[in-house]
C-alpha atoms as a PDB file:
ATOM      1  CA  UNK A   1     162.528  52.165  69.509  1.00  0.00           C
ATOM      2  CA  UNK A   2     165.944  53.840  68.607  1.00  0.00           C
ATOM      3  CA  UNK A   3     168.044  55.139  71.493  1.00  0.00           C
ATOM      4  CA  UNK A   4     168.367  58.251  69.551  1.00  0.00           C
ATOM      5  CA  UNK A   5     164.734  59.303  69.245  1.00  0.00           C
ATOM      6  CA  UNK A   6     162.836  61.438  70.627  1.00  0.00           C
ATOM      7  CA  UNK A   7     160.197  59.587  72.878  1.00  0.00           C
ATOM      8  CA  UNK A   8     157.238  61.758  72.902  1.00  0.00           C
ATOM      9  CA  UNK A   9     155.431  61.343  76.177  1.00  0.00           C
ATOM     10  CA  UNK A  10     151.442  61.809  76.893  1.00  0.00           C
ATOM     11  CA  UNK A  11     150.414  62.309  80.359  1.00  0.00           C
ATOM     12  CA  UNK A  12     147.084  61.750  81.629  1.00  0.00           C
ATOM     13  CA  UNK A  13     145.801  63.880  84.445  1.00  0.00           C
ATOM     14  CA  UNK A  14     148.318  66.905  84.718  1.00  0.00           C
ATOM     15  CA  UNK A  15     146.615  68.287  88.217  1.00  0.00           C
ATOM     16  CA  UNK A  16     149.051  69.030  90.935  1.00  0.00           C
ATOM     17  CA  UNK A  17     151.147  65.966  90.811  1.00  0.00           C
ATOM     18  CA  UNK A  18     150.795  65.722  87.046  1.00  0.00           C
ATOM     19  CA  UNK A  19     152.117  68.792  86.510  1.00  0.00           C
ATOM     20  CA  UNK A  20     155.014  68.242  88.011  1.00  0.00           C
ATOM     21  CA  UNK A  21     155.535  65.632  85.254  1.00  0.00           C
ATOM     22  CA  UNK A  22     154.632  68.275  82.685  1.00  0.00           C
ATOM     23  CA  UNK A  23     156.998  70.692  84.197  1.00  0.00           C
ATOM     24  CA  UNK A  24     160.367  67.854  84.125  1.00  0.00           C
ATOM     25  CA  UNK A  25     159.377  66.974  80.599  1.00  0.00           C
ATOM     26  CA  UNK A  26     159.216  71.273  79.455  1.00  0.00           C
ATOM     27  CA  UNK A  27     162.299  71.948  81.681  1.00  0.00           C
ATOM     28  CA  UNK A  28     163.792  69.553  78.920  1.00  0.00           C
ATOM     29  CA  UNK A  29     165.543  67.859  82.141  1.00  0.00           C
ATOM     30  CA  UNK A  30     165.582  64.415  81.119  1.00  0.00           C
ATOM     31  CA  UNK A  31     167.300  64.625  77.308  1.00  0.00           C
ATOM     32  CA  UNK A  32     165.571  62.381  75.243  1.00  0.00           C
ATOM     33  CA  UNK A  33     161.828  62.695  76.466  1.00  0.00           C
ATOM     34  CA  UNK A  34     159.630  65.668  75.294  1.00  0.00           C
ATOM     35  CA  UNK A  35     155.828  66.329  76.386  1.00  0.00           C
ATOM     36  CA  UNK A  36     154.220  66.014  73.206  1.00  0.00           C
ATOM     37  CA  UNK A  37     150.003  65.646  74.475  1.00  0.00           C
ATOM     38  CA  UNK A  38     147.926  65.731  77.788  1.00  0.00           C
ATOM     39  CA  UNK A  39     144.771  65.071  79.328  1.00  0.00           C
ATOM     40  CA  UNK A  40     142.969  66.405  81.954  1.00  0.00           C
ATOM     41  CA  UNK A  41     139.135  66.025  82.186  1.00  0.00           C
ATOM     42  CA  UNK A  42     138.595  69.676  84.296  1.00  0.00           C
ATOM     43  CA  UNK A  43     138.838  72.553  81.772  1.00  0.00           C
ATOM     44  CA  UNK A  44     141.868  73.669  83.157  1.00  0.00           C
ATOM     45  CA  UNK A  45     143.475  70.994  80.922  1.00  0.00           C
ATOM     46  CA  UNK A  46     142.900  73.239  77.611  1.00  0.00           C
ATOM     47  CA  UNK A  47     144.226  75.867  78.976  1.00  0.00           C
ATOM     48  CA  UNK A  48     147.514  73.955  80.148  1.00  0.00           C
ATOM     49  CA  UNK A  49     148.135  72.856  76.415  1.00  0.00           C
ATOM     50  CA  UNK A  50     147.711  76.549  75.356  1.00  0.00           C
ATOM     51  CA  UNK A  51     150.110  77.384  78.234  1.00  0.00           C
ATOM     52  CA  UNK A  52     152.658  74.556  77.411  1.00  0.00           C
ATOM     53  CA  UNK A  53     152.198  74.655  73.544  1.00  0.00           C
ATOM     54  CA  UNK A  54     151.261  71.049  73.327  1.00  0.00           C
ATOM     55  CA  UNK A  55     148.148  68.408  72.121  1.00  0.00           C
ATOM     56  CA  UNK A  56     145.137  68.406  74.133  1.00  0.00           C
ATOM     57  CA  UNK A  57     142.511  66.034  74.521  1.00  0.00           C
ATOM     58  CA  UNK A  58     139.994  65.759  77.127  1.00  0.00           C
ATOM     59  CA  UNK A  59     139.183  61.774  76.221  1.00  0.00           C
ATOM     60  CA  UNK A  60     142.185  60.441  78.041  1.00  0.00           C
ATOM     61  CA  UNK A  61     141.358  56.959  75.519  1.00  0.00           C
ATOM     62  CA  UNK A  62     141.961  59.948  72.610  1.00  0.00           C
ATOM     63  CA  UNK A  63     145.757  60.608  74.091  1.00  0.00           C
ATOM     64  CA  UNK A  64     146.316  56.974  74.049  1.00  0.00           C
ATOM     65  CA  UNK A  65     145.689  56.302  70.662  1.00  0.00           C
ATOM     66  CA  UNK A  66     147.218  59.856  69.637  1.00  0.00           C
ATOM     67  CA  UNK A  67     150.089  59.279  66.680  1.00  0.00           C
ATOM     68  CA  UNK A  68     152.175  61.998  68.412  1.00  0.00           C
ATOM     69  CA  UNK A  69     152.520  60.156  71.504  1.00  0.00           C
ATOM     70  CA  UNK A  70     155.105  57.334  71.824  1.00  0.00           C
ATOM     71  CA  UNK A  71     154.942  56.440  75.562  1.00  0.00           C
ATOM     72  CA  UNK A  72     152.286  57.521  78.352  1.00  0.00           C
ATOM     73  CA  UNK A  73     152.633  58.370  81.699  1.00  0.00           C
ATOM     74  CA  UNK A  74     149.255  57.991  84.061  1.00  0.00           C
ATOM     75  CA  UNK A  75     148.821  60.321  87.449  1.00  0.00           C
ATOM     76  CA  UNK A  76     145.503  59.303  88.125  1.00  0.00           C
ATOM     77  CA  UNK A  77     142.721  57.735  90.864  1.00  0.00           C
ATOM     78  CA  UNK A  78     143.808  54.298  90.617  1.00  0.00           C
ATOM     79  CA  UNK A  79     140.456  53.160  89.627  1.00  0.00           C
ATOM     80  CA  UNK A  80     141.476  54.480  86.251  1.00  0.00           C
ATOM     81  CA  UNK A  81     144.879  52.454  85.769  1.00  0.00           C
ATOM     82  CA  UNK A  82     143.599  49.003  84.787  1.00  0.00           C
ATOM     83  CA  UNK A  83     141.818  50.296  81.599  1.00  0.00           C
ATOM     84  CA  UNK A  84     144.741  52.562  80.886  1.00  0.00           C
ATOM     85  CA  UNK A  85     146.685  49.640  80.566  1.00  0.00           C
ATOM     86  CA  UNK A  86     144.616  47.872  78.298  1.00  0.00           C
ATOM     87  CA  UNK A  87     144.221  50.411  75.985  1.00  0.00           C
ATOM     88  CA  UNK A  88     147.972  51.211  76.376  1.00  0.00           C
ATOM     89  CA  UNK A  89     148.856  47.280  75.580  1.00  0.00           C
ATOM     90  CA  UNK A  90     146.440  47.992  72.299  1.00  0.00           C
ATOM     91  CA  UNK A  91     148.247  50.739  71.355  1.00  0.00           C
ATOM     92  CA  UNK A  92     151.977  49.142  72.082  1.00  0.00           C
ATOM     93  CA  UNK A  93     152.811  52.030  74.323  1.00  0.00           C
ATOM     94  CA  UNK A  94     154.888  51.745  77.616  1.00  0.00           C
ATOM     95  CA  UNK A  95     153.039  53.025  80.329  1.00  0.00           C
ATOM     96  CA  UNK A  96     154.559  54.610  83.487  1.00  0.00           C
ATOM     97  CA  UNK A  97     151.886  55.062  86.007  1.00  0.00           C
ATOM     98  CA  UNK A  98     151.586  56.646  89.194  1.00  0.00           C
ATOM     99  CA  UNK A  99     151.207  54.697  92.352  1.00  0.00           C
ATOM    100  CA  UNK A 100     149.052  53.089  93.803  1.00  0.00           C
ATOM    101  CA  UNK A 101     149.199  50.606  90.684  1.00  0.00           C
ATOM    102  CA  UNK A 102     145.508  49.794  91.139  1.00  0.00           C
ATOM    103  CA  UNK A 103     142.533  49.860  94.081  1.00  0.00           C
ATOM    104  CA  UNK A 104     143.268  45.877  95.062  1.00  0.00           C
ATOM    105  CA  UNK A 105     145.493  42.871  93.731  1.00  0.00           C
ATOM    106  CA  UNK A 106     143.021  41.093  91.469  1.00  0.00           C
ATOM    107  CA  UNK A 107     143.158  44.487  89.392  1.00  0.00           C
ATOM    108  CA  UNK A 108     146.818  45.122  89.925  1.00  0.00           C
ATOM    109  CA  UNK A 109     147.403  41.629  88.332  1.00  0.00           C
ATOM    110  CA  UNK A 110     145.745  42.363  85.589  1.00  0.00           C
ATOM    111  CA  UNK A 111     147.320  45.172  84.112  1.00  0.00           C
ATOM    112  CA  UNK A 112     150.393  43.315  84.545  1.00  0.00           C
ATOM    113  CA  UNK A 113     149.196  40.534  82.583  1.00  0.00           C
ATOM    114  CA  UNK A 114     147.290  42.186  80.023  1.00  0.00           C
ATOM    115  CA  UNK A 115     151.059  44.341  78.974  1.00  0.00           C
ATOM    116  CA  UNK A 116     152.665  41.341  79.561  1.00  0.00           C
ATOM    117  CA  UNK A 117     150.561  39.723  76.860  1.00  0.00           C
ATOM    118  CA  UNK A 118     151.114  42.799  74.533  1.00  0.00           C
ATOM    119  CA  UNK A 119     155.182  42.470  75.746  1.00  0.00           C
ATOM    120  CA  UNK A 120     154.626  46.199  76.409  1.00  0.00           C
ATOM    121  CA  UNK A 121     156.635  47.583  79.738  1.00  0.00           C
ATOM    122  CA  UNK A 122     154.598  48.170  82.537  1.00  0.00           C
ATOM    123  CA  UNK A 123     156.249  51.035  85.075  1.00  0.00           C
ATOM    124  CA  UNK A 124     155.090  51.839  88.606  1.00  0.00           C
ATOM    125  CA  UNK A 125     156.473  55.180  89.963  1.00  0.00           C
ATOM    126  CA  UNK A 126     157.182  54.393  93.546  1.00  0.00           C
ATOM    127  CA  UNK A 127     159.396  57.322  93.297  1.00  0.00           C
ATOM    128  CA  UNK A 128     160.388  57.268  97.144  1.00  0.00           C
ATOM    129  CA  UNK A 129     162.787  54.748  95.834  1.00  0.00           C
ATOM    130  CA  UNK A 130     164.540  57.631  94.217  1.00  0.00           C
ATOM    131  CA  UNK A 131     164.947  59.997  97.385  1.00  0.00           C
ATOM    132  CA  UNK A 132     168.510  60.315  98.921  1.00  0.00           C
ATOM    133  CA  UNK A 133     167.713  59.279 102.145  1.00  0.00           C
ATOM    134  CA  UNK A 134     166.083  55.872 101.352  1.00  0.00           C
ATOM    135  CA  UNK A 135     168.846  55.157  98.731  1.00  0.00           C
ATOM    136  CA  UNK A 136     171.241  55.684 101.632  1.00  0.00           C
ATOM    137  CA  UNK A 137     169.195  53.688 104.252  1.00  0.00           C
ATOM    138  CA  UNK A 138     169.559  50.762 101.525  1.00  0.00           C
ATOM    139  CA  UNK A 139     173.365  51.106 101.074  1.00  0.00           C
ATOM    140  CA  UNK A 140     174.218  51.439 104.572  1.00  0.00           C
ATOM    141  CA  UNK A 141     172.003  49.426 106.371  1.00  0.00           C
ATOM    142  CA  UNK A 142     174.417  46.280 106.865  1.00  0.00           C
ATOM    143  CA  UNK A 143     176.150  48.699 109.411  1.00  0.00           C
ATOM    144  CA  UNK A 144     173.442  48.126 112.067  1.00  0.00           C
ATOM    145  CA  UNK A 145     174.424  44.108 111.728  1.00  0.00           C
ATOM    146  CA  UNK A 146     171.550  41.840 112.468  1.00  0.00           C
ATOM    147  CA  UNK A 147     168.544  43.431 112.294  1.00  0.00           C
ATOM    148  CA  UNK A 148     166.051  42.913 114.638  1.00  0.00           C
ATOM    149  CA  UNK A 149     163.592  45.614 114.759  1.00  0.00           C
ATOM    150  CA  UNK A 150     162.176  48.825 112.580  1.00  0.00           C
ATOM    151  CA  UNK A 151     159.595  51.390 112.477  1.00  0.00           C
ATOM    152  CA  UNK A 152     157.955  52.956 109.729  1.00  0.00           C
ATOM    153  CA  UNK A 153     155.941  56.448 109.261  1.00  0.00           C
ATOM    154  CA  UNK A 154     155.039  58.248 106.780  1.00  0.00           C
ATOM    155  CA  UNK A 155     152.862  61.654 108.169  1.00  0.00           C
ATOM    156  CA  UNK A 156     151.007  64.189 105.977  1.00  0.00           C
ATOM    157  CA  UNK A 157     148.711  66.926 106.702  1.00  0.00           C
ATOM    158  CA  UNK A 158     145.101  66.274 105.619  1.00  0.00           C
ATOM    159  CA  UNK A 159     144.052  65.680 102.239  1.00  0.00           C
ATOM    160  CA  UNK A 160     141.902  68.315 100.476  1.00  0.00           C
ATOM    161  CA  UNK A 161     140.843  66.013  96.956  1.00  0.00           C
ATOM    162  CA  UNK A 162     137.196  64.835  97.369  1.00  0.00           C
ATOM    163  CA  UNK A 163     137.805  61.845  95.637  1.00  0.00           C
ATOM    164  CA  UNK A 164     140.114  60.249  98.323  1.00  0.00           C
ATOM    165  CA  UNK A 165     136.808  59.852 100.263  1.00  0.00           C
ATOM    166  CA  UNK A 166     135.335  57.586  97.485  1.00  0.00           C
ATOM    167  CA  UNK A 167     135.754  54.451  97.821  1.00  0.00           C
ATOM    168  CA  UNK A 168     135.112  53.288  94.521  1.00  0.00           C
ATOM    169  CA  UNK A 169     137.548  55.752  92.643  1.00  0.00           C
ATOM    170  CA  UNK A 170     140.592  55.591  95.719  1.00  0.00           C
ATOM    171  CA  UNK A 171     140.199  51.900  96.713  1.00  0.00           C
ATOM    172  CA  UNK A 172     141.083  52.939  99.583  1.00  0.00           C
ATOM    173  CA  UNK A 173     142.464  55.486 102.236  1.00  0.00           C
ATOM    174  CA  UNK A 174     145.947  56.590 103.756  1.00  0.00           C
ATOM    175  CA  UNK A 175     146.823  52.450 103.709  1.00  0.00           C
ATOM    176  CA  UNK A 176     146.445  52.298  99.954  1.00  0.00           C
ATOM    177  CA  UNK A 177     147.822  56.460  99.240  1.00  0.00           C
ATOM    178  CA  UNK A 178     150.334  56.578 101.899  1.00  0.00           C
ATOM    179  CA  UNK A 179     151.574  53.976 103.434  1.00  0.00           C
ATOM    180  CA  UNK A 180     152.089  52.282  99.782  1.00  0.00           C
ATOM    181  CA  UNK A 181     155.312  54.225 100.145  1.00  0.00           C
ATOM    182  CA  UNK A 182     156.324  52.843 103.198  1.00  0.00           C
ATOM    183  CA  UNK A 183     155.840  49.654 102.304  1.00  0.00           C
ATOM    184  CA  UNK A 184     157.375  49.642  98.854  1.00  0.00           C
ATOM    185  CA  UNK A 185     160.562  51.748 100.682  1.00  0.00           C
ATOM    186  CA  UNK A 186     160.634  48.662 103.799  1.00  0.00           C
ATOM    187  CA  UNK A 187     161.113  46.322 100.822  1.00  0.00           C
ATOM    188  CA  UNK A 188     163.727  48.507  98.837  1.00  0.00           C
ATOM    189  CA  UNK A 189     165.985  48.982 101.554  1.00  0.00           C
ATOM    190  CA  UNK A 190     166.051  45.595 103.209  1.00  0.00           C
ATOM    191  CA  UNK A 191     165.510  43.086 100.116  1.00  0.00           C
ATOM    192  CA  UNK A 192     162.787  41.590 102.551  1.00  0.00           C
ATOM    193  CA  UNK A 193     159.062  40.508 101.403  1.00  0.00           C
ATOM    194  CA  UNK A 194     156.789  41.043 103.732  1.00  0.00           C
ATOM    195  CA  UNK A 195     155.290  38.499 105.639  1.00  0.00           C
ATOM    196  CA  UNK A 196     151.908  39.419 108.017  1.00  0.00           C
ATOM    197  CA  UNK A 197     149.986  42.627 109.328  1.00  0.00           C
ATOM    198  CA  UNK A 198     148.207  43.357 112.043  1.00  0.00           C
ATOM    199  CA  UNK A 199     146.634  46.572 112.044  1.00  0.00           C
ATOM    200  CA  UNK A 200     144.306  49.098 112.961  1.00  0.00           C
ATOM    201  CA  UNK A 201     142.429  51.851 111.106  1.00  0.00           C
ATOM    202  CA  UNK A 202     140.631  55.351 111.888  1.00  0.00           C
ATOM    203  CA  UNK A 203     138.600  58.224 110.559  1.00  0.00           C
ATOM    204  CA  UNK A 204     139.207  61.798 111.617  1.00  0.00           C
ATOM    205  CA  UNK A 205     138.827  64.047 108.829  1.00  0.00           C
ATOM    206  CA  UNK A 206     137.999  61.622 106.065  1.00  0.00           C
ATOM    207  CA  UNK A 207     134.249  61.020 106.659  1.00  0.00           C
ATOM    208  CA  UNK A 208     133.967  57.709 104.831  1.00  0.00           C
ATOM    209  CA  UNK A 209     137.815  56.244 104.438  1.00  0.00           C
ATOM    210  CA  UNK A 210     140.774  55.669 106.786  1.00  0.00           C
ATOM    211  CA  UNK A 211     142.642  58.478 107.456  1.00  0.00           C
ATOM    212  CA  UNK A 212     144.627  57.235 110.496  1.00  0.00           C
ATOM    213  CA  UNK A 213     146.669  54.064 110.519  1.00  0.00           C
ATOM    214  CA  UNK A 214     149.193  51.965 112.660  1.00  0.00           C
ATOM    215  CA  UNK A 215     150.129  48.373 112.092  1.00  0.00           C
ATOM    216  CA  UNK A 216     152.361  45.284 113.017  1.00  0.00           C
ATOM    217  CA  UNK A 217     154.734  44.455 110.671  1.00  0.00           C
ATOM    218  CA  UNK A 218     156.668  40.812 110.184  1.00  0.00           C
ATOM    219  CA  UNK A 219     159.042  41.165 107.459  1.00  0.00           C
ATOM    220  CA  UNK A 220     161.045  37.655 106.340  1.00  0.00           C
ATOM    221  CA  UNK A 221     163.712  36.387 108.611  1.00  0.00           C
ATOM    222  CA  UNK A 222     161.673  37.208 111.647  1.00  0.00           C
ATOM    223  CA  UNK A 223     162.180  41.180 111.252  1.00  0.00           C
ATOM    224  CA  UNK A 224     159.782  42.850 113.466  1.00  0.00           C
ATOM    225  CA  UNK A 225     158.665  46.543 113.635  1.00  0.00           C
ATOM    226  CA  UNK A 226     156.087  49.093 113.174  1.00  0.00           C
ATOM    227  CA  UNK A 227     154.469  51.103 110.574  1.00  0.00           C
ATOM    228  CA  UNK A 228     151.641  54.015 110.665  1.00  0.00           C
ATOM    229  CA  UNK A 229     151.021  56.943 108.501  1.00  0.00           C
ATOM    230  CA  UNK A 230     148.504  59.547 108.900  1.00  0.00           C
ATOM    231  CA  UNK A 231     146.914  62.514 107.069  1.00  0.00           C
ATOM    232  CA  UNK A 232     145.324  63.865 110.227  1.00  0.00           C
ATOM    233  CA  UNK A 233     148.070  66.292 111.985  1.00  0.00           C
ATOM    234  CA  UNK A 234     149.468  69.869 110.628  1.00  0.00           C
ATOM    235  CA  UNK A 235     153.157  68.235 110.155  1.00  0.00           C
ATOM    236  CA  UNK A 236     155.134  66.146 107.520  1.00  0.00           C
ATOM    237  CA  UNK A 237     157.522  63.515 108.166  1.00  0.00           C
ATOM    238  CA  UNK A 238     158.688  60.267 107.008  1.00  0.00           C
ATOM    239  CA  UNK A 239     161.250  58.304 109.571  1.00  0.00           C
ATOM    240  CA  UNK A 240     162.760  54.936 109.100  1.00  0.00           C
ATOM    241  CA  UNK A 241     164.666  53.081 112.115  1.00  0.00           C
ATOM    242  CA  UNK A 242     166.276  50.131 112.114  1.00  0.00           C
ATOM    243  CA  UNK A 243     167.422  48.642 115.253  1.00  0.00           C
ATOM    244  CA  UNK A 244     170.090  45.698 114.350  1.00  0.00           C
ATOM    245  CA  UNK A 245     173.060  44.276 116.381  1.00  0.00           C
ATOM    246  CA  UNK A 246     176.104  46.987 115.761  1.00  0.00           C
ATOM    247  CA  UNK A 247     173.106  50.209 116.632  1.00  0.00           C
ATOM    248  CA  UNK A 248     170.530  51.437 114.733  1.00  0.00           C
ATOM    249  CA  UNK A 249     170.129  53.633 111.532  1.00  0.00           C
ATOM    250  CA  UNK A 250     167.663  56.040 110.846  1.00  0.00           C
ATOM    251  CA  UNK A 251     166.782  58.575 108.695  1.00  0.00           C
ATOM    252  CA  UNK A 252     163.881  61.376 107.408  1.00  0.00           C
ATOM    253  CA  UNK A 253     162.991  60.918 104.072  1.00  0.00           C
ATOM    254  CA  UNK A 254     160.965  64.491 103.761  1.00  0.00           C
ATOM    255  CA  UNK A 255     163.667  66.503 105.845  1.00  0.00           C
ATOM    256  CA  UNK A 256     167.249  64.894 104.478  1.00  0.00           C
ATOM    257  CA  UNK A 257     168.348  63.469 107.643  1.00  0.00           C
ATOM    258  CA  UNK A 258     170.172  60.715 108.231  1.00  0.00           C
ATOM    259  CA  UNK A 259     172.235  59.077 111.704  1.00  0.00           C
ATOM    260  CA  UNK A 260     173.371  56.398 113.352  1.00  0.00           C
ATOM    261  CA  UNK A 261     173.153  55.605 117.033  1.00  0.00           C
ATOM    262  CA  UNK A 262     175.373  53.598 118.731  1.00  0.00           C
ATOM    263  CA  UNK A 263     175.099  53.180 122.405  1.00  0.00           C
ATOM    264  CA  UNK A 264     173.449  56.754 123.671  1.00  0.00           C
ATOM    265  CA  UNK A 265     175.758  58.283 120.672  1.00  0.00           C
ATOM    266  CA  UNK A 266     173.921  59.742 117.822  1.00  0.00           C
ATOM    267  CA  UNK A 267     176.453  60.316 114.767  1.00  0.00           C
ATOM    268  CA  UNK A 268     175.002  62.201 111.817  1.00  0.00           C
ATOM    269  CA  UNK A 269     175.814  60.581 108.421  1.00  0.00           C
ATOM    270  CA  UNK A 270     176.277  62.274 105.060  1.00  0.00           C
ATOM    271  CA  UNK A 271     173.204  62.454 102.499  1.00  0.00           C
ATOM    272  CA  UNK A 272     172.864  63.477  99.108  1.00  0.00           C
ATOM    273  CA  UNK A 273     171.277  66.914  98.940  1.00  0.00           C
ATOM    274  CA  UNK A 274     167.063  66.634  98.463  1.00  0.00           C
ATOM    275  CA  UNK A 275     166.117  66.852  94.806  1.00  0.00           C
ATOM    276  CA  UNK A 276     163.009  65.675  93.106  1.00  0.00           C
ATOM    277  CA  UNK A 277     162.907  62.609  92.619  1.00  0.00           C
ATOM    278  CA  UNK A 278     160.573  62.509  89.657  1.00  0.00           C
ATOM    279  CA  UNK A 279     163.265  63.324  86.925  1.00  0.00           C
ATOM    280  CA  UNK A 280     165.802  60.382  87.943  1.00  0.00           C
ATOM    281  CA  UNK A 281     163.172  57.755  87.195  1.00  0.00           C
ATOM    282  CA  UNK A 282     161.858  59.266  84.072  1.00  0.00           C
ATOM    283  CA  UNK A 283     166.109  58.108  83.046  1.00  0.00           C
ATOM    284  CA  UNK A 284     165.708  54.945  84.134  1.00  0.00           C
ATOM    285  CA  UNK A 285     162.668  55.231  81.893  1.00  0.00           C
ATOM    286  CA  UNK A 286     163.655  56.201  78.892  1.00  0.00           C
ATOM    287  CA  UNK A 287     167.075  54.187  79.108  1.00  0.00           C
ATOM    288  CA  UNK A 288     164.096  50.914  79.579  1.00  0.00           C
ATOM    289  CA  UNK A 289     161.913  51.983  76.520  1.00  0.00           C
ATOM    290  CA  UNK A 290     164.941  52.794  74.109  1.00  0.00           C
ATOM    291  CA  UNK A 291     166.044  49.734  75.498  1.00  0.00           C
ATOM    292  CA  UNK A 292     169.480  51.038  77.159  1.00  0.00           C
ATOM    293  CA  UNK A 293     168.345  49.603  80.674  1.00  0.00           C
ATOM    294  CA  UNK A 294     165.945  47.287  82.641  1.00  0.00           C
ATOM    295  CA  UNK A 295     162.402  48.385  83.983  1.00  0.00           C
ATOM    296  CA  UNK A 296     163.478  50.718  87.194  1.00  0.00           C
ATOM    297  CA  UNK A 297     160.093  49.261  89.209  1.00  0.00           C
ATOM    298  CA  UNK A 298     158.184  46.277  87.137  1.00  0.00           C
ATOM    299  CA  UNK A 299     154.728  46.329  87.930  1.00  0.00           C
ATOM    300  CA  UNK A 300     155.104  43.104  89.657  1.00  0.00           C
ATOM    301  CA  UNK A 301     156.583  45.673  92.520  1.00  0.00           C
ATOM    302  CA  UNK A 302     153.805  47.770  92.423  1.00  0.00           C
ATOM    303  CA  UNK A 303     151.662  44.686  93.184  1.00  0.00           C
ATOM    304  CA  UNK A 304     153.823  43.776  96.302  1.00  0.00           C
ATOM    305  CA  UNK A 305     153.213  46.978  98.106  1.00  0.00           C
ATOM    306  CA  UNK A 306     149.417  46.750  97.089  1.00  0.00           C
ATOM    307  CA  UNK A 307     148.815  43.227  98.697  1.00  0.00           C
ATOM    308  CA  UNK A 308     150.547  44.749 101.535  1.00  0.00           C
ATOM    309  CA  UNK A 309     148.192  47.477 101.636  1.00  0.00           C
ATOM    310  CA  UNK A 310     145.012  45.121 101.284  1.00  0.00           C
ATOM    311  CA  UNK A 311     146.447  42.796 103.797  1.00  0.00           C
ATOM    312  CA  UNK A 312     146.031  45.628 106.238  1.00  0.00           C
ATOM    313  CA  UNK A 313     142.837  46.952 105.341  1.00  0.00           C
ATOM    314  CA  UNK A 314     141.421  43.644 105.706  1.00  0.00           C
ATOM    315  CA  UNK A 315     143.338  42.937 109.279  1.00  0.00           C
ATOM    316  CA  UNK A 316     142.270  45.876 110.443  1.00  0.00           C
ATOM    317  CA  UNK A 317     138.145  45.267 109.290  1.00  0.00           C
ATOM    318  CA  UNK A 318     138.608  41.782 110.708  1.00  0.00           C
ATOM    319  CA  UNK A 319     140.870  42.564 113.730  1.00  0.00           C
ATOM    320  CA  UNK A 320     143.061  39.713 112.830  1.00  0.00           C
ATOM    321  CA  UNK A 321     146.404  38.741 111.666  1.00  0.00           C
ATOM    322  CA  UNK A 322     146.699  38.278 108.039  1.00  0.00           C
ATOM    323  CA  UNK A 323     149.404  37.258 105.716  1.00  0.00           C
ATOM    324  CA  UNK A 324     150.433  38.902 102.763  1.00  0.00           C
END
């Protein structure tokens, strides 16, 4: 594809984090990329075409194979993604698609096998990797020295889509939604694979799928810590520490904080000012499918923080340490 064209995207699912897709692409805020056709299966999505002026179909298949659309972006239940990215390999479409990649590993790896085969790109927006604060954490963390320690959380208020409490369309429950992010995020900032879980799970609101979280955490070189995340409590946060030799960094991903302790002496350090984060990796996006650039997040990373996720839904059902 020429690095002058105009990639015309489809996106699949424009609900509430769709839209915010839909609304990047209309703002014209990535130059290059224009919303060309979407698909939503609620009637709402004909009515957003009207709105927006664009294609509308409510066969998401139909978008795919669409002659208007160059490159397709997917924010939908994950049990969704693996035939998505068959039909996108078909088609010889990039596909950028929302975490979690896919409801378990076996799955995961095959939509990265089945583009592979195609030698279409396969995209996984773990946008997190995009926010100021983690990009930060990752730059700066050599100024805690040796690390030795970390914690991990990642707290929403509770989840109002009935399909999160399905267990065959969300795979799973705040593990697999929620603390994907922390787990892709513990990776991105420390260059460290993950190693073994421990953890435990809970219901509160959820009445079928884990809602409440915790686990122990071995990353490689023998870094220890903690990681929970929760859609249970009327707050929102997401803190990373990291305890290392020379003090210990930390930061708030949702509130744009960032410090350094040393001794009992907290130091606030500078941050880039909170933007979305969405717009940044559609860039990286088009620079990879007009090849200008690399793939921002292969799928092969999307599968990382997945078996991560599994690891601890199956340590927690078996009350058992198990490796990743």
């Amino acid at each position: 594809m020429s690095a002058t064209a105009q990639v015309r995207v489809g996106i699949i699912g424009t609900g509430v984090h769709g839209s915010r897709y839909a609304r990047h692409l209309l703002g014209r805020e990535v130059e290059g990329l224009e919303l060309s056709v979407i698909s939503r299966r609620s009637g709402a999505g004909s009515a957003q075409a009207g709105e927006w002026a664009v294609g509308y179909h409510r066969d998401w298949r139909d978008l795919v194979a669409d002659r208007r659309v160059d490159a397709v972006i997917a924010v939908v239940s994950p049990d969704l993604n693996p035939e998505i990215a068959r039909h996108c390999a078909a088609a010889g479409k990039p596909l950028l698609v929302e975490k979690p990649l896919a409801i378990d590993t076996g799955l995961a790896r095959s939509m990265i096998d089945v583009m592979g085969e195609a030698g279409i790109p396969l995209t996984v927006a773990q946008t997190l990797r995009y926010n100021p604060v983690i990009q930060e954490l990752r730059t700066s963390i050599s100024s805690a020295g040796v690390l030795y320690a970390f914690s991990a959380t990642q707290r929403l208020e509770p989840s109002s889509h009935p399909w999160l409490a399905d267990p065959n369309v969300a795979g799973g429950g705040v593990i697999l939604h929620t603390a994907v992010h922390l787990f892709d995020a513990l990776r991105f900032i420390t260059g460290r694979e993950i190693v073994r879980v421990r953890a435990i799970m809970e219901k509160r609101h959820n009445p079928v799928l884990e809602d409440l979280f915790a686990a122990l955490v071995e990353l490689e070189g023998g870094l220890i810590g903690t990681v929970d995340a929760s859609k249970v409590g009327g707050a929102r946060s997401g803190r990373y520490e990291f305890l290392g030799s020379a003090g210990q960094i930390q930061g708030d991903q949702v509130h744009g904080l960032l410090e350094f302790i040393r001794g009992a002496k907290r130091e606030e350090m500078p941050v880039a000012p909170m933007v979305p984060t969405i717009p940044a990796l559609l860039a990286d996006w088009l620079a990879l499918i007009t090849g200008r650039g690399p793939n921002p997040i292969p799928g092969e990373e999307g599968l990382r923080a997945v078996a991560a996720c599994e690891a601890c839904r199956k340590s927690a059902a078996g009350d058992e340490w198990v490796w990743v």
